[in-house]
N, C-alpha and C. Protein backbone atom coordinates (compact mmCIF):
# COMPACT_ATOMS: atom_id res chain seq x y z
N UNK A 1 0.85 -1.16 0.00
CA UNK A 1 0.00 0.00 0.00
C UNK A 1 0.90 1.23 0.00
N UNK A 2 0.24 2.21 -0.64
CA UNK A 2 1.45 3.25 -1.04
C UNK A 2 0.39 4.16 -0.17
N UNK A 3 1.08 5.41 0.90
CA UNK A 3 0.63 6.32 1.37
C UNK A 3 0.69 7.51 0.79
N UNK A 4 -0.29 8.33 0.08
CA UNK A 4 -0.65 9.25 -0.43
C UNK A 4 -0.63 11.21 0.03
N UNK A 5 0.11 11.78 0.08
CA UNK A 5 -0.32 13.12 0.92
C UNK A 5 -0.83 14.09 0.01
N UNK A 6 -2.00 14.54 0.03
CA UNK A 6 -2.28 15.76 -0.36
C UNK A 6 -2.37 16.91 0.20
N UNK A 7 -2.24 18.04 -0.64
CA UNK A 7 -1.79 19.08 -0.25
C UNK A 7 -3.12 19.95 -1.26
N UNK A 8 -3.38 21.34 -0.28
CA UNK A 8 -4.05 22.33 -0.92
C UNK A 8 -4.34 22.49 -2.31
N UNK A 9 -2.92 22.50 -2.50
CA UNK A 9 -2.84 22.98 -4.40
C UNK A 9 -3.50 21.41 -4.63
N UNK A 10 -3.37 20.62 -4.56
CA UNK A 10 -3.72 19.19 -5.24
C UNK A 10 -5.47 19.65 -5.04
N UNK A 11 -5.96 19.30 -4.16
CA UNK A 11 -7.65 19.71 -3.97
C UNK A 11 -7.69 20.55 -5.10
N UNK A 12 -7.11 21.77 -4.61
CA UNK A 12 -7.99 22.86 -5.46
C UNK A 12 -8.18 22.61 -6.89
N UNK A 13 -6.97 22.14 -7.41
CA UNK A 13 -6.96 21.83 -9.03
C UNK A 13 -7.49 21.29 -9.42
N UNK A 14 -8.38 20.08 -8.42
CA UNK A 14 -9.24 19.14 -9.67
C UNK A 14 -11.00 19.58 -9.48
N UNK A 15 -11.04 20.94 -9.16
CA UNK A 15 -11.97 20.94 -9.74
C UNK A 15 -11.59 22.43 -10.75
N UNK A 16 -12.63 22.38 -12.41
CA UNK A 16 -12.40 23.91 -13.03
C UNK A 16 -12.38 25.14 -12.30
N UNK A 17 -12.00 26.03 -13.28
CA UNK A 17 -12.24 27.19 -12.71
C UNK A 17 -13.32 27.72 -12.57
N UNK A 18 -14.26 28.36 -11.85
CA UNK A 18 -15.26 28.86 -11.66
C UNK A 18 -16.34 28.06 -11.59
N UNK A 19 -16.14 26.17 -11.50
CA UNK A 19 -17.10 25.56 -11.06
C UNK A 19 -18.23 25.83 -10.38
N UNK A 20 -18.12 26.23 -8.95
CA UNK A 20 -19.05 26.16 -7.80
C UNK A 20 -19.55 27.58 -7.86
N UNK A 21 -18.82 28.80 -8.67
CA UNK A 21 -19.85 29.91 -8.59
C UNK A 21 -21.03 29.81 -10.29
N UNK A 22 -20.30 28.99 -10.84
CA UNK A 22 -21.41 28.35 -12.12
C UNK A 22 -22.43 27.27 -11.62
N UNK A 23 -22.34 26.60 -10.81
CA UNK A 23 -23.54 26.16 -10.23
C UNK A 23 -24.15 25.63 -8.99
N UNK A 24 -23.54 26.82 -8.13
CA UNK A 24 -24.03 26.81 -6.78
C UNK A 24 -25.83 27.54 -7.60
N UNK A 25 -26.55 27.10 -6.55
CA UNK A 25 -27.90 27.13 -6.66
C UNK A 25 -28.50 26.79 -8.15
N UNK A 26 -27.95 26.06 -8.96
CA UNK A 26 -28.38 25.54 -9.96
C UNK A 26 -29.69 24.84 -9.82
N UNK A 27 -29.94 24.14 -8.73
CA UNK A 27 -31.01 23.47 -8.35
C UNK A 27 -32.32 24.10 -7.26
N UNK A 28 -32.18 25.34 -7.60
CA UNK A 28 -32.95 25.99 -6.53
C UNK A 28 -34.35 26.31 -6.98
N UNK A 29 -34.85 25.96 -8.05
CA UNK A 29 -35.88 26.30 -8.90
C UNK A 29 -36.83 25.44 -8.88
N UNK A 30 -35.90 23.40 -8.69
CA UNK A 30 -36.13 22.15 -8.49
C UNK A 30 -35.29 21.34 -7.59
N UNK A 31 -36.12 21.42 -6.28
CA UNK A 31 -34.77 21.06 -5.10
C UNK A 31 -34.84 19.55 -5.61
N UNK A 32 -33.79 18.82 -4.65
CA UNK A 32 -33.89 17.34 -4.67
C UNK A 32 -34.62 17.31 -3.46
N UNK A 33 -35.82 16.36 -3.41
CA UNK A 33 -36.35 16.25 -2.09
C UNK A 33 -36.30 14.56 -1.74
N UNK A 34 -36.46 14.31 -0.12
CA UNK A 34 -35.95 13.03 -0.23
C UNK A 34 -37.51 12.46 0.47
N UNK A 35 -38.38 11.45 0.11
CA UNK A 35 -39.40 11.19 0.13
C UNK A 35 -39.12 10.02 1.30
N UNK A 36 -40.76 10.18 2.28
CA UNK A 36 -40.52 9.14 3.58
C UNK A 36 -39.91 7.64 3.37
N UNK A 37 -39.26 7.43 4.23
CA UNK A 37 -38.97 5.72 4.01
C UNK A 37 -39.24 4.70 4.53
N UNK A 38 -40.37 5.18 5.04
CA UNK A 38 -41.21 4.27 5.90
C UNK A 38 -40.67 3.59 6.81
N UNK A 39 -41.76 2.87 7.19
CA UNK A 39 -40.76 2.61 9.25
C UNK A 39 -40.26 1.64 9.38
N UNK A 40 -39.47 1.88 9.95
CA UNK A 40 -38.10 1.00 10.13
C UNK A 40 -38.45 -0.52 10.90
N UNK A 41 -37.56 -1.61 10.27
CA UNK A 41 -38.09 -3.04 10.39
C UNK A 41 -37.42 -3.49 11.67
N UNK A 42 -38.29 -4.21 12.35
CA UNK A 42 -37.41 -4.52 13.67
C UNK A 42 -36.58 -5.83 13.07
N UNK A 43 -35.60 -5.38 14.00
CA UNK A 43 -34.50 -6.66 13.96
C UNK A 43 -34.37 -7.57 14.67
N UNK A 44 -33.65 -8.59 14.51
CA UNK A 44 -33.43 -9.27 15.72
C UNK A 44 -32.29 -9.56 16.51
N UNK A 45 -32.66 -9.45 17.59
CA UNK A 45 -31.32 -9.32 19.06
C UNK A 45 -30.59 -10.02 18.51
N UNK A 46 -29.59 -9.59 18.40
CA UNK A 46 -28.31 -10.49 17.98
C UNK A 46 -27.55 -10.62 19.56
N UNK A 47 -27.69 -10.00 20.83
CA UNK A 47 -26.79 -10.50 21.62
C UNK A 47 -28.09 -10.00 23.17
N UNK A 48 -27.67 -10.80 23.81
CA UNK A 48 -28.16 -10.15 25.65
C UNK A 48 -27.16 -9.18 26.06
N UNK A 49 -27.75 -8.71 26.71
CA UNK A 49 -26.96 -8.11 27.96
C UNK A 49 -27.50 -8.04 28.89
N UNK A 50 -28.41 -9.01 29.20
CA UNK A 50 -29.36 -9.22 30.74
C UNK A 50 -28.07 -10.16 31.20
């Protein structure tokens, strides 16, 4: 396994220039909304602790 360090300049470069002020609120017209997920399934005890 090879250990990797990044540094500032590395981040910043991979994204373009002026990315995030070209589409920050791009989606504000049509949010993403996240719909119920209904209720949660019981499980079963996998251990005591009585």
């Amino acid at each position: 396994m090879k250990a990797v360090n990044l540094t500032s300049q590395d981040v910043e470069s991979t994204w373009p220039a002026g990315f995030f002020e070209q589409t920050y609120g791009a989606l504000a017209a049509d949010p993403i909304e996240r719909l119920p997920q209904g209720a949660y399934p019981e499980r079963e005890l996998l251990l005591s602790l009585a």
